[in-house]
Every structure is written in C-alpha cells, then in structure tokens.
N, C-alpha and C. Protein backbone atom coordinates (compact mmCIF):
# COMPACT_ATOMS: atom_id res chain seq x y z
N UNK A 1 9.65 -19.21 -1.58
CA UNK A 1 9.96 -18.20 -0.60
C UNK A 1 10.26 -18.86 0.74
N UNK A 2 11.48 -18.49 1.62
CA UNK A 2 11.78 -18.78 2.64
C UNK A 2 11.02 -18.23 3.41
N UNK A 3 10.50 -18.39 4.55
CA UNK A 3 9.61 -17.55 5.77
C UNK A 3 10.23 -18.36 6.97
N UNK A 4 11.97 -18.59 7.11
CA UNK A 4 11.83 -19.00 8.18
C UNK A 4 12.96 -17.49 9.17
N UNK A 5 13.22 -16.74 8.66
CA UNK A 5 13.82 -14.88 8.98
C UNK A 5 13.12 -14.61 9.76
N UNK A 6 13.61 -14.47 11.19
CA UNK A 6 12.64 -14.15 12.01
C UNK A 6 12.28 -12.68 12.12
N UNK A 7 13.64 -11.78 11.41
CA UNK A 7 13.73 -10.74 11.30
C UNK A 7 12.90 -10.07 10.62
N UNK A 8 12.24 -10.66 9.22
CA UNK A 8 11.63 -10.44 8.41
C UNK A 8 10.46 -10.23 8.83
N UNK A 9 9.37 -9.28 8.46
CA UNK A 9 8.28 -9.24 9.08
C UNK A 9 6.86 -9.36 8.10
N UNK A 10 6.76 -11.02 8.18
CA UNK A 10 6.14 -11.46 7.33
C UNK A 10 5.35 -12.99 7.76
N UNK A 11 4.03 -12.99 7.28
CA UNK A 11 3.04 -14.09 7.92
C UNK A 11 3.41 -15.43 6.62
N UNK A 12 3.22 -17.07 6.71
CA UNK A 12 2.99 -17.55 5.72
C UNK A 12 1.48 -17.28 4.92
N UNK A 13 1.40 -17.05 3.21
CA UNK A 13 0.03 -16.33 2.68
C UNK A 13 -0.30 -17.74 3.12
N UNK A 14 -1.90 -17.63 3.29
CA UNK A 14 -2.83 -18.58 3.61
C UNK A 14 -4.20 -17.83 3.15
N UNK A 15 -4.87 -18.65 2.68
CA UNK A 15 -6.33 -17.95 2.75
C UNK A 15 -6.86 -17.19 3.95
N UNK A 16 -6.84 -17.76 4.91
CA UNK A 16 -6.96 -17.23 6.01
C UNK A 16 -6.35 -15.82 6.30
N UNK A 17 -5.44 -16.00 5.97
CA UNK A 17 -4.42 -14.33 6.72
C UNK A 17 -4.73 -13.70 5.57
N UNK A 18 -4.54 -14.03 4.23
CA UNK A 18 -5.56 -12.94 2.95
C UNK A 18 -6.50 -12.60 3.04
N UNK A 19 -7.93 -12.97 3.66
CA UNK A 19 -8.97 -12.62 4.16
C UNK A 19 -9.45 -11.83 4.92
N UNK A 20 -7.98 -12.44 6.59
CA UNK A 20 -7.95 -11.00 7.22
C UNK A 20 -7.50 -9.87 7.01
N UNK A 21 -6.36 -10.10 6.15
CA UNK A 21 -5.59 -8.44 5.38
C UNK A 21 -6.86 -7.54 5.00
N UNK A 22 -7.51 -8.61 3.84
CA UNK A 22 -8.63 -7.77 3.04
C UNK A 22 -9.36 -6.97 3.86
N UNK A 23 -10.10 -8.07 5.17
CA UNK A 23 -11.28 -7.45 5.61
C UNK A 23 -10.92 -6.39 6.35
N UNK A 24 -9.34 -6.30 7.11
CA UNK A 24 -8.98 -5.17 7.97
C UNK A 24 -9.04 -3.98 7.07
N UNK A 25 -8.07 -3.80 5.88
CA UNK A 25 -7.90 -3.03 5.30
C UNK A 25 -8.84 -1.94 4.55
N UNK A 26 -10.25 -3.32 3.86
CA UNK A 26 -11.33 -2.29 4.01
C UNK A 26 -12.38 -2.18 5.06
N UNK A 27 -12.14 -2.72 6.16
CA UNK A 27 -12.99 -1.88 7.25
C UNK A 27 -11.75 -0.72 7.98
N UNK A 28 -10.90 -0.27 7.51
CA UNK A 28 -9.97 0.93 8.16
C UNK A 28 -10.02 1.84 7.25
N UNK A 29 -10.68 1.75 5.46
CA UNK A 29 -10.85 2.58 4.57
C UNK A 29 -11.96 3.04 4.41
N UNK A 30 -13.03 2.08 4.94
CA UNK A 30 -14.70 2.56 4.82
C UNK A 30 -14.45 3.16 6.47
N UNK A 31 -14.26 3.13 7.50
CA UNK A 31 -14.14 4.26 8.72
C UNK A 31 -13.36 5.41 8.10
N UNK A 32 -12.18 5.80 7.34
CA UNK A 32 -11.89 6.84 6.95
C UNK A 32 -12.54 7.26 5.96
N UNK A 33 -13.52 6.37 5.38
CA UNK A 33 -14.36 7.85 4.38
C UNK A 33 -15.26 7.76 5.00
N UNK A 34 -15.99 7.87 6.46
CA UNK A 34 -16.98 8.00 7.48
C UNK A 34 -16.69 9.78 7.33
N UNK A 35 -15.88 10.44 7.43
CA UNK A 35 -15.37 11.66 7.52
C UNK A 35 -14.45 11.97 6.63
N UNK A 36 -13.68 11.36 5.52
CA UNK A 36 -12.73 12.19 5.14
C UNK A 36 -12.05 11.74 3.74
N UNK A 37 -11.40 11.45 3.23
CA UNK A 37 -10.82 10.63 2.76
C UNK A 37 -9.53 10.30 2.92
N UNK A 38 -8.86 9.04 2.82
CA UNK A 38 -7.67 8.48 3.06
C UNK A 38 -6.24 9.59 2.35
N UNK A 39 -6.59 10.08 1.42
CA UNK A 39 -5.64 11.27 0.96
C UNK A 39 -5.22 12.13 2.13
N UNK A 40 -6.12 12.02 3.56
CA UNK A 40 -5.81 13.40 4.18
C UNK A 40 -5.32 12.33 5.25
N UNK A 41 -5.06 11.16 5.04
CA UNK A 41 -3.86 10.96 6.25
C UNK A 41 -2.55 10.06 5.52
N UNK A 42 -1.54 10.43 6.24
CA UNK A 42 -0.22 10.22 5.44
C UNK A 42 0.31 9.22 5.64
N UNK A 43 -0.07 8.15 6.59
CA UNK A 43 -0.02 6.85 6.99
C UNK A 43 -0.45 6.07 5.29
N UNK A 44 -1.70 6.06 5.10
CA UNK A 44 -2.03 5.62 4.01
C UNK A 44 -1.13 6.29 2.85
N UNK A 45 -1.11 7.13 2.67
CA UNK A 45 0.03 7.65 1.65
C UNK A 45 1.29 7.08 1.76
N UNK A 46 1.84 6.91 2.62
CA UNK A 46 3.25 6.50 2.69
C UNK A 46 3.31 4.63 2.38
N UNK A 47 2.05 4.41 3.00
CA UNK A 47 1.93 2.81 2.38
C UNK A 47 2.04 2.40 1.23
N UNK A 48 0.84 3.56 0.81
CA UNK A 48 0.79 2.87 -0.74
C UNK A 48 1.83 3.43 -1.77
N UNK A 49 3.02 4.10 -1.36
CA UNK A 49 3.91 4.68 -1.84
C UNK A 49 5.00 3.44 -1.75
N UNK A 50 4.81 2.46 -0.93
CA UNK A 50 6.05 1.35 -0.67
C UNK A 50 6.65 0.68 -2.39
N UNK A 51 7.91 0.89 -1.87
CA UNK A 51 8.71 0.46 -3.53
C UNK A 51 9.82 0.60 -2.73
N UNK A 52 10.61 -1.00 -3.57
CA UNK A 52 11.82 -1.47 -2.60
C UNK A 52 12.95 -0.45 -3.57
N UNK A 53 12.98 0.10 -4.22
CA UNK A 53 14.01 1.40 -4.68
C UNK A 53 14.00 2.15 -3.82
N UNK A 54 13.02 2.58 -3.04
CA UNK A 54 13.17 4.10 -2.22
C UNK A 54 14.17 3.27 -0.79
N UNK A 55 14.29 1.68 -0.95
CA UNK A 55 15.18 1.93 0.24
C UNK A 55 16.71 0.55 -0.41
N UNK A 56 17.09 1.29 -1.76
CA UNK A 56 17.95 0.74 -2.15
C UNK A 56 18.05 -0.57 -2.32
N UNK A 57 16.75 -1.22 -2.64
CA UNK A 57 16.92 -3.15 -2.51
C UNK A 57 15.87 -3.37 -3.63
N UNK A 58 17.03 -4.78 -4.02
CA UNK A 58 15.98 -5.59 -5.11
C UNK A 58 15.02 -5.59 -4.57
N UNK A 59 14.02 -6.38 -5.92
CA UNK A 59 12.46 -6.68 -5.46
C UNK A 59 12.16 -7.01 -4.49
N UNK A 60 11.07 -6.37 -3.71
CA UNK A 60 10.73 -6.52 -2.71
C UNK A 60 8.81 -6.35 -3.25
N UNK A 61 8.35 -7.22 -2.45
CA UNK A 61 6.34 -7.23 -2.37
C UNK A 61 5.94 -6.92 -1.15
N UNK A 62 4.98 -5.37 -0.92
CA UNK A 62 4.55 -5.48 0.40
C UNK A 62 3.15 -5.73 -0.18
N UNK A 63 2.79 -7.38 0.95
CA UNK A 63 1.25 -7.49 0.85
C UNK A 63 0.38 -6.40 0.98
N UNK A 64 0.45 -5.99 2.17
CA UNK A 64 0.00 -5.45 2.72
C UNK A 64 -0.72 -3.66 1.89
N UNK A 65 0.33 -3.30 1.26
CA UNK A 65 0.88 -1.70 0.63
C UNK A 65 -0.36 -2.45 -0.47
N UNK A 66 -0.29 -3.42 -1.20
CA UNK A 66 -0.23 -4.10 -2.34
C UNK A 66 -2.33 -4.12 -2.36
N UNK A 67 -2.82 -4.88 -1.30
CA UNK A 67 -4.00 -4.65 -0.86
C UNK A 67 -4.38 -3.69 -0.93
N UNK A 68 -4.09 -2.86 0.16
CA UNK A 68 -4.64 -1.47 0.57
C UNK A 68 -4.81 -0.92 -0.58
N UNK A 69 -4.00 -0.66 -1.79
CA UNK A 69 -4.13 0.08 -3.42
C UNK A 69 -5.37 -0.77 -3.85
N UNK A 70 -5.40 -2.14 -3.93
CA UNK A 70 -6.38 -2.99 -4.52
C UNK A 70 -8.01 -2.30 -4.16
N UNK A 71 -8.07 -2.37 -2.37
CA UNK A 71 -9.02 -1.97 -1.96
C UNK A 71 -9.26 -0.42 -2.32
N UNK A 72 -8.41 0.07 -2.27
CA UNK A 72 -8.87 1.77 -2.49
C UNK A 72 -9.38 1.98 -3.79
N UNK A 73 -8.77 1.21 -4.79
CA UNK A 73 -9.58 1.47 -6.05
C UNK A 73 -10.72 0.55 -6.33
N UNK A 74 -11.74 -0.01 -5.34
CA UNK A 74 -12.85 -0.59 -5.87
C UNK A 74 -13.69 -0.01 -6.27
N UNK A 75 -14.48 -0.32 -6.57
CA UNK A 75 -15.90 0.48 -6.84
C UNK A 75 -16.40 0.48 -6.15
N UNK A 76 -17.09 -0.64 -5.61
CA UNK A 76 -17.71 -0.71 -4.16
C UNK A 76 -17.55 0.17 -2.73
N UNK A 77 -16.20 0.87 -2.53
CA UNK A 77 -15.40 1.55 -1.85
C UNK A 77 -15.65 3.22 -2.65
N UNK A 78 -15.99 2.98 -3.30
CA UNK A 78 -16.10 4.73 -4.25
C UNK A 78 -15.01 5.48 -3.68
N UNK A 79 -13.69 5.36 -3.52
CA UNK A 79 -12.78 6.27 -3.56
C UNK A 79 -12.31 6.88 -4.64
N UNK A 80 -11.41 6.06 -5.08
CA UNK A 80 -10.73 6.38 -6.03
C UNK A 80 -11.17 5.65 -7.67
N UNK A 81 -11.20 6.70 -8.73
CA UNK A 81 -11.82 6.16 -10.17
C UNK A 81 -10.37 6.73 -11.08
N UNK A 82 -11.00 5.43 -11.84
CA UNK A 82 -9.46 5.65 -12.74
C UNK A 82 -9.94 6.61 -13.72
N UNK A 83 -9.13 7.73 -14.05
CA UNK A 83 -9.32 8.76 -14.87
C UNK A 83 -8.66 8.75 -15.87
N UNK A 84 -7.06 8.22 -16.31
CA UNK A 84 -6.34 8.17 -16.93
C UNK A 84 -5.67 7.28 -17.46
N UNK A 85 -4.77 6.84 -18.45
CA UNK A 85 -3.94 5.81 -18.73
C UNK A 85 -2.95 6.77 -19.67
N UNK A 86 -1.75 6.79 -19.02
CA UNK A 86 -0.69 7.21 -19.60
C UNK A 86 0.30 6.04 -20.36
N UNK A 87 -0.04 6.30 -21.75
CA UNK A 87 0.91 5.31 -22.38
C UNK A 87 2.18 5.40 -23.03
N UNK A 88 2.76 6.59 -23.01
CA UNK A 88 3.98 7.51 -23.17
C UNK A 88 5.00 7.28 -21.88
N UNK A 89 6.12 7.19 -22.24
CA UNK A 89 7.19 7.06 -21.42
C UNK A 89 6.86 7.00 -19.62
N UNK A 90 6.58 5.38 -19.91
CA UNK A 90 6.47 4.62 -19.01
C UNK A 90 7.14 4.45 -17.45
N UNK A 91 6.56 4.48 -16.59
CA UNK A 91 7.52 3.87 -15.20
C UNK A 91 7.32 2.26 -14.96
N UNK A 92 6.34 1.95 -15.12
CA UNK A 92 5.65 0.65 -14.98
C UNK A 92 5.81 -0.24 -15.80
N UNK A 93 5.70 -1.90 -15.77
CA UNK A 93 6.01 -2.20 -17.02
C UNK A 93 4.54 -3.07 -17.51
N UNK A 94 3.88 -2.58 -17.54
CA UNK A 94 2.58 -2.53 -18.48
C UNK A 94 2.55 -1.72 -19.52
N UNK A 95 1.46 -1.95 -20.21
CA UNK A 95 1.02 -0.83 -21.25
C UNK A 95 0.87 0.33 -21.01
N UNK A 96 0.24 0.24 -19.91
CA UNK A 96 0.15 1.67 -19.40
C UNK A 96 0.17 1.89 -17.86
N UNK A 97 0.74 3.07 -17.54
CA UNK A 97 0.53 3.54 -16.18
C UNK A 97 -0.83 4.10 -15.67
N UNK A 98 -1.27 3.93 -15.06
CA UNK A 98 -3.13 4.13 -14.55
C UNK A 98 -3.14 5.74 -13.77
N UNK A 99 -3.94 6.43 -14.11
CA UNK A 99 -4.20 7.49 -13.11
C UNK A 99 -5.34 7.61 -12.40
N UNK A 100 -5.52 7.64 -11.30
CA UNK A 100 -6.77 7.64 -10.39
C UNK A 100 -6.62 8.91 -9.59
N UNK A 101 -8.22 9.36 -9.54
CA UNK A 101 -8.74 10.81 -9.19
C UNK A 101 -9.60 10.04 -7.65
N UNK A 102 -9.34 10.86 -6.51
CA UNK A 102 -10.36 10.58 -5.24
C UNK A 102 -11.64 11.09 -5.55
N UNK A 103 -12.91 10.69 -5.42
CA UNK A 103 -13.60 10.89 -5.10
C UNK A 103 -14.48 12.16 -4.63
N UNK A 104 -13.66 11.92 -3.75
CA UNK A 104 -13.81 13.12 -2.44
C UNK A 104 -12.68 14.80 -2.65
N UNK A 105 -11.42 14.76 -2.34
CA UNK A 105 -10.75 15.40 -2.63
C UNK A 105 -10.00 15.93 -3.48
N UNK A 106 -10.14 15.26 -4.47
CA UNK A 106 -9.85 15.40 -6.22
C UNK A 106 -8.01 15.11 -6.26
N UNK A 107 -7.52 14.66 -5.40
CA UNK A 107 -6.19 14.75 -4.88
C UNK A 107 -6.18 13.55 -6.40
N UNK A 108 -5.09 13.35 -6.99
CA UNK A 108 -4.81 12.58 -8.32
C UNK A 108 -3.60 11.96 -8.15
N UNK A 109 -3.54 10.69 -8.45
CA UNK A 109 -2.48 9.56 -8.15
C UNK A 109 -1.81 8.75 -9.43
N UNK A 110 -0.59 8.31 -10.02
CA UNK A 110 -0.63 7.55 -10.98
C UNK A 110 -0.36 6.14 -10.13
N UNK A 111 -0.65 4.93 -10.33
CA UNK A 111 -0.47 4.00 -10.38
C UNK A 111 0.42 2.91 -10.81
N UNK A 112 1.16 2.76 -10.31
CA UNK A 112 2.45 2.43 -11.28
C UNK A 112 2.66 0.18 -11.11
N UNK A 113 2.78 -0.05 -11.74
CA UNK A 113 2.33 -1.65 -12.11
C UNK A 113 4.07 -2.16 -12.56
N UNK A 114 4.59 -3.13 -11.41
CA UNK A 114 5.91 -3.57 -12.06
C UNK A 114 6.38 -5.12 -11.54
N UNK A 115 6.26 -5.83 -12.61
CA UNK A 115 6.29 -7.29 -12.65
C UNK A 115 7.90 -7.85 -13.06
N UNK A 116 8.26 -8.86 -11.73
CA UNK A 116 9.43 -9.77 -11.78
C UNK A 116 9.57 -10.94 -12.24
N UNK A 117 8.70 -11.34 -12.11
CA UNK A 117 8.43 -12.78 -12.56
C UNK A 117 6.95 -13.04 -12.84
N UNK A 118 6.31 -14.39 -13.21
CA UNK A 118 4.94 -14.17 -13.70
C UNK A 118 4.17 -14.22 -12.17
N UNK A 119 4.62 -14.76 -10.86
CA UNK A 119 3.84 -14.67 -9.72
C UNK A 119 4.39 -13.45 -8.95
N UNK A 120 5.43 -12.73 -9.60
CA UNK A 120 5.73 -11.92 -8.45
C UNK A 120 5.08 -10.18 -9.40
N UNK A 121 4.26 -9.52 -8.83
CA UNK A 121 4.51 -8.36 -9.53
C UNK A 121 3.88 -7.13 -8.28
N UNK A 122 4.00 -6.31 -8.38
CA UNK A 122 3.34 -5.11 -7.47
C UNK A 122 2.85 -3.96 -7.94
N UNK A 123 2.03 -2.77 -7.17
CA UNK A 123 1.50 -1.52 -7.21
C UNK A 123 2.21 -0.66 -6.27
N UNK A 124 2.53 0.56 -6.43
CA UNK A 124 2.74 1.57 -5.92
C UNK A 124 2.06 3.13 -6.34
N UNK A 125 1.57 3.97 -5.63
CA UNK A 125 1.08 4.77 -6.24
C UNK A 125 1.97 6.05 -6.04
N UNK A 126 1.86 7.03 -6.64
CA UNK A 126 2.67 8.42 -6.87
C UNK A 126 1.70 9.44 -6.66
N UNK A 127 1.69 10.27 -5.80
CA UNK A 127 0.85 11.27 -5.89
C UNK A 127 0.91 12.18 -6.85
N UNK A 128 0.68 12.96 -8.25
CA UNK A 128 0.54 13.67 -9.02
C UNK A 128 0.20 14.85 -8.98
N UNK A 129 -0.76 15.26 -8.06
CA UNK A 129 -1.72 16.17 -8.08
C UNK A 129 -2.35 16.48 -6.63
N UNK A 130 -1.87 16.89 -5.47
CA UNK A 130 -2.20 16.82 -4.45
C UNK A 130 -3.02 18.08 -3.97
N UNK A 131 -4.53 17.48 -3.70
CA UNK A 131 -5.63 18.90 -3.52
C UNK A 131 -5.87 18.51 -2.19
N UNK A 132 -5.50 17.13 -1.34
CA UNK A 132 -6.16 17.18 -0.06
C UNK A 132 -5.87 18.11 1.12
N UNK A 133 -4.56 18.92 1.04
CA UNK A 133 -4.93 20.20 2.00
C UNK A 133 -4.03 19.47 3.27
N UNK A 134 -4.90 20.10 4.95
CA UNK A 134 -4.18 19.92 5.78
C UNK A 134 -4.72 18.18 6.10
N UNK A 135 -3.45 17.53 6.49
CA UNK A 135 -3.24 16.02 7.15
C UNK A 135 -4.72 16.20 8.31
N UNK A 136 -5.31 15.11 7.86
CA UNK A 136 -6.27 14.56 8.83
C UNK A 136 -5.90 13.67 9.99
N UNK A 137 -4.91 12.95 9.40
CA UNK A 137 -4.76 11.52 10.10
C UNK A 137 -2.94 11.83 10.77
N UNK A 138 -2.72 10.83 11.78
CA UNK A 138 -1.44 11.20 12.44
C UNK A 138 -0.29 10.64 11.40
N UNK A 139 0.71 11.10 12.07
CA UNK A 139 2.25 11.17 11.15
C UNK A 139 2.36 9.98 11.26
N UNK A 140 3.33 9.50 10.19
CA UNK A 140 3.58 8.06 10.17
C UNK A 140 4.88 7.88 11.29
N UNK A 141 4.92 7.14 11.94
CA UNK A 141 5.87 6.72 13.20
C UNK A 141 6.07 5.02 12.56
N UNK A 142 7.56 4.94 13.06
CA UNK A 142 7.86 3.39 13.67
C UNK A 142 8.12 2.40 14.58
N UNK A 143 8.25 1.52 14.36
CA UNK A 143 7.52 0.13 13.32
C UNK A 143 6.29 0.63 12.65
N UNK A 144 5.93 0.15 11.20
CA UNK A 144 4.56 0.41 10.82
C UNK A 144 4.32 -1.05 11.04
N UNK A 145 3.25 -1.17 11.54
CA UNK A 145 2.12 -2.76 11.62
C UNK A 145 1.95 -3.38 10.22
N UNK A 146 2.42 -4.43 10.31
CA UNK A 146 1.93 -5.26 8.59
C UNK A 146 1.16 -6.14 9.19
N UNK A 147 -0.11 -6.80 8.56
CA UNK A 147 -0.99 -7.60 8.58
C UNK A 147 0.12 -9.06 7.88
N UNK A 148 0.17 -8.91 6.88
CA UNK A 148 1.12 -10.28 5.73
C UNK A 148 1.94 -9.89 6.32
N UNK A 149 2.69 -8.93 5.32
CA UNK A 149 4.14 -8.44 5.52
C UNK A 149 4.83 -8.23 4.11
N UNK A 150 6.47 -8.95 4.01
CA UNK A 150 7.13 -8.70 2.87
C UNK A 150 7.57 -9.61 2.48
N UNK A 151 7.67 -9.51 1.11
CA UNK A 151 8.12 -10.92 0.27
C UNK A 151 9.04 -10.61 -0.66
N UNK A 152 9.95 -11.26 -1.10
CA UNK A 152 10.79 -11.42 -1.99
C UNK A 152 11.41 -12.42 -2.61
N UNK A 153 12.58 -12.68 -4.21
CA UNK A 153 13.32 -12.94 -3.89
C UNK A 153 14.50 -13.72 -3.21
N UNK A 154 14.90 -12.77 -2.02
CA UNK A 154 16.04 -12.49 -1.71
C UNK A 154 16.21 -11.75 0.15
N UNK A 155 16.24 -12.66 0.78
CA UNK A 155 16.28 -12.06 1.68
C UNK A 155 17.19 -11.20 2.41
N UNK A 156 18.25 -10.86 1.48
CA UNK A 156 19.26 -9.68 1.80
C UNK A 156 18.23 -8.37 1.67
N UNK A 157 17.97 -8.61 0.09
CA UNK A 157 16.78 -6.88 -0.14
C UNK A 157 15.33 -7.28 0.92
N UNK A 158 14.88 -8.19 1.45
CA UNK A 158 13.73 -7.68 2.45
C UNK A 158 14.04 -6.95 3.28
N UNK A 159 15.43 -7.81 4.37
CA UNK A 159 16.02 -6.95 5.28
C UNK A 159 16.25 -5.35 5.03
N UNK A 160 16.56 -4.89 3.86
CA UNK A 160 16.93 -3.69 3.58
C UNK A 160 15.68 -2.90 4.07
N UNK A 161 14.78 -3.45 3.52
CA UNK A 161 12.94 -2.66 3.70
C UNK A 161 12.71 -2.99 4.96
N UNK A 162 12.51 -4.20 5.97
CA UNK A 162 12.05 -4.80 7.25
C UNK A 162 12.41 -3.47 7.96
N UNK A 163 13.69 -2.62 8.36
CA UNK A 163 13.96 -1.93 9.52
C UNK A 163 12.25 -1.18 9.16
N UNK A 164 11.18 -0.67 8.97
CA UNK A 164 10.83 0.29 9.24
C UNK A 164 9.38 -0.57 9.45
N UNK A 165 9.29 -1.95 9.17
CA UNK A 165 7.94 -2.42 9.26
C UNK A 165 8.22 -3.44 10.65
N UNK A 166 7.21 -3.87 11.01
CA UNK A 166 7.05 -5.05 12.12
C UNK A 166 5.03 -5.67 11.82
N UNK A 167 5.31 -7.08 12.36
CA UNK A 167 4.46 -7.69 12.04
C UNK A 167 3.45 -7.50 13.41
N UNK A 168 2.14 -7.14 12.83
CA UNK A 168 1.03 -6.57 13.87
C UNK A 168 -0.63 -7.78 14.16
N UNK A 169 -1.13 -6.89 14.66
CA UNK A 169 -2.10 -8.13 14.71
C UNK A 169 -3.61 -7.04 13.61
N UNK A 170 -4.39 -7.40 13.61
CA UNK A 170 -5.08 -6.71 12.54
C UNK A 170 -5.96 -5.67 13.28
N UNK A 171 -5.89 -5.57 14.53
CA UNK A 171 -6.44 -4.34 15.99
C UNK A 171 -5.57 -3.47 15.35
N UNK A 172 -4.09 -3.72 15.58
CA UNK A 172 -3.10 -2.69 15.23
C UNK A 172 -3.19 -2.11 13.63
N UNK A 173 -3.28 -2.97 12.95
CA UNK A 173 -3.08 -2.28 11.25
C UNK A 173 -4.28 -1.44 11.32
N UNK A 174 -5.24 -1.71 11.46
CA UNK A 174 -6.50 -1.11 12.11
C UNK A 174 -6.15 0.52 12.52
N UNK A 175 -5.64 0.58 13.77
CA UNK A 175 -5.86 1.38 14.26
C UNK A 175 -4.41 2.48 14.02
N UNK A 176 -3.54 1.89 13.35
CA UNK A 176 -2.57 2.33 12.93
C UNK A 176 -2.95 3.30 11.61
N UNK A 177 -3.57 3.15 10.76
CA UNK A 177 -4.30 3.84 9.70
C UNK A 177 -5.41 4.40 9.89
N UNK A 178 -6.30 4.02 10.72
CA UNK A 178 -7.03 5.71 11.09
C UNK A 178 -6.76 6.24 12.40
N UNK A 179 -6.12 6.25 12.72
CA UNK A 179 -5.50 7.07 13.52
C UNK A 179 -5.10 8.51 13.30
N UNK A 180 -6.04 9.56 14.17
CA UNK A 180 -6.23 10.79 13.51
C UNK A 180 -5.26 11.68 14.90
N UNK A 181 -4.96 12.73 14.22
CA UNK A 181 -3.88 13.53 14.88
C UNK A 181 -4.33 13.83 15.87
C-alpha cells in the first residue's frame, strides 16, 4: 500500500495507531451505552454501513468503520449478540452472513463479510430490522473524522470514498460519535 496521497485520509497501521483506534472507539461505545444505545445515533450507523459500492469504487477498507463493527459486537461491550446466520443466497462471501440483535433496542443488523485478497477483507453492516425509534445522537455532517483511515488497492477507488472522510485526532473521532443532538 502506498500512503504517500496526501489527499487520502489515512494514518501508516502501526501498533500504536491500532491501539488508539481500538481504545477510542470503545471508550465512545461504552459512553453511548451510559444512556442509550449506538442504534439511536446515525453517525454510528452510517459508519458501520461504509462499503466502497455505495460510492461507485473498487475495494476500498475503512479501518476505522471496520473496528467500530469489531468492537460493537464484543461480549465484553454487551451490545450487540449474534442471533442469526443466514446461509441462503448470500451478500458476503463467507459461509454465511451473520445477524446481530442490540441488546438494548432490539434494532437487528446483518453483517455482511467480503474478502479481496487473503490480507485484505472487510465488514459492513445492514440494518434489517430497525426498532430504535427517534435519533439520539446528531446527524452525520462533513468531513467525518477517521482515526486510521482508508485503504486499498488502488488509489483512484480511495479517492472516490476520501471526499466525505478527513483524518482526525482521536478527541475528534471521540466526540464526533457521541455527539448528541
């Protein structure tokens, strides 16, 4: 991977900057289930919805989108539990597509799993079943803050995805996701 695009809005991975992704991401998910759950703000929804199809470009990896799913389905985190595995006409290219139920709001997600190569693969989730009601958290606005950022590839298809992200410091990813209306 090239990382020298200045355009691109993306950190070199290091242990270090993986560590801080992690630890931001779940200390901005354990403050939103202080009160609520992450279903009721659309910031987090729209993250973990990232898939370089919705903006017309080859593969694209958002760290960042990519985490945040990781962390939301821990156990440790008690959000989200996997309820399902759909193994019938597939989106993903696993065995199966995963379905996860919140916790809290019963709001229901499939999980969708799609691999390019053996180091490159990603998560996106689909909302299925939406019980969380009225938005807790504020509208998604741009630049969104990436902690990593985006990887690919191909840096024609990052650019395609980059217009809507910019690279933040982990105050901002922070405060960018609980950020309530």
């Amino acid at each position: 991977m090239n990382i020298a695009d200045k355009n691109i809005p993306r950190r070199p991975l290091t242990v270090e900057s993986t560590n801080q992704l992690r630890d931001t991401l779940l200390t901005a998910l354990t403050e939103i289930l202080k009160d609520s759950c992450p279903c009721h703000y659309p910031r987090f929804r729209y993250l973990t919805a990232f898939q370089h199809d919705n903006y017309k470009a080859g593969p694209v990896f958002c760290a960042d989108s990519n985490y945040l799913i990781s962390i939301a389905r821990s156990k440790n985190l008690d959000f989200l539990k996997q309820t399902d595995r759909i193994t019938e006409n597939l989106i993903g290219d696993y065995s199966a597509d995963l379905v996860y139920t919140c916790n809290k709001c019963s709001t229901v997600y499939k999980c969708i799993g799609k691999q390019y190569s053996i180091s490159f693969e990603f998560e996106y989730l689909i909302t299925i079943d939406k019980k969380y009601g009225t938005n807790i958290g504020a509208d998604v606005t741009f630049p969104i803050p990436l902690l990593q950022g985006l990887y690919g590839f191909d840096d024609a298809n990052i650019l395609l995805c980059a217009k809507e992200y910019k690279l933040g410091t982990a105050e901002e990813v922070f405060n960018y996701l609980t950020e309530k209306k």
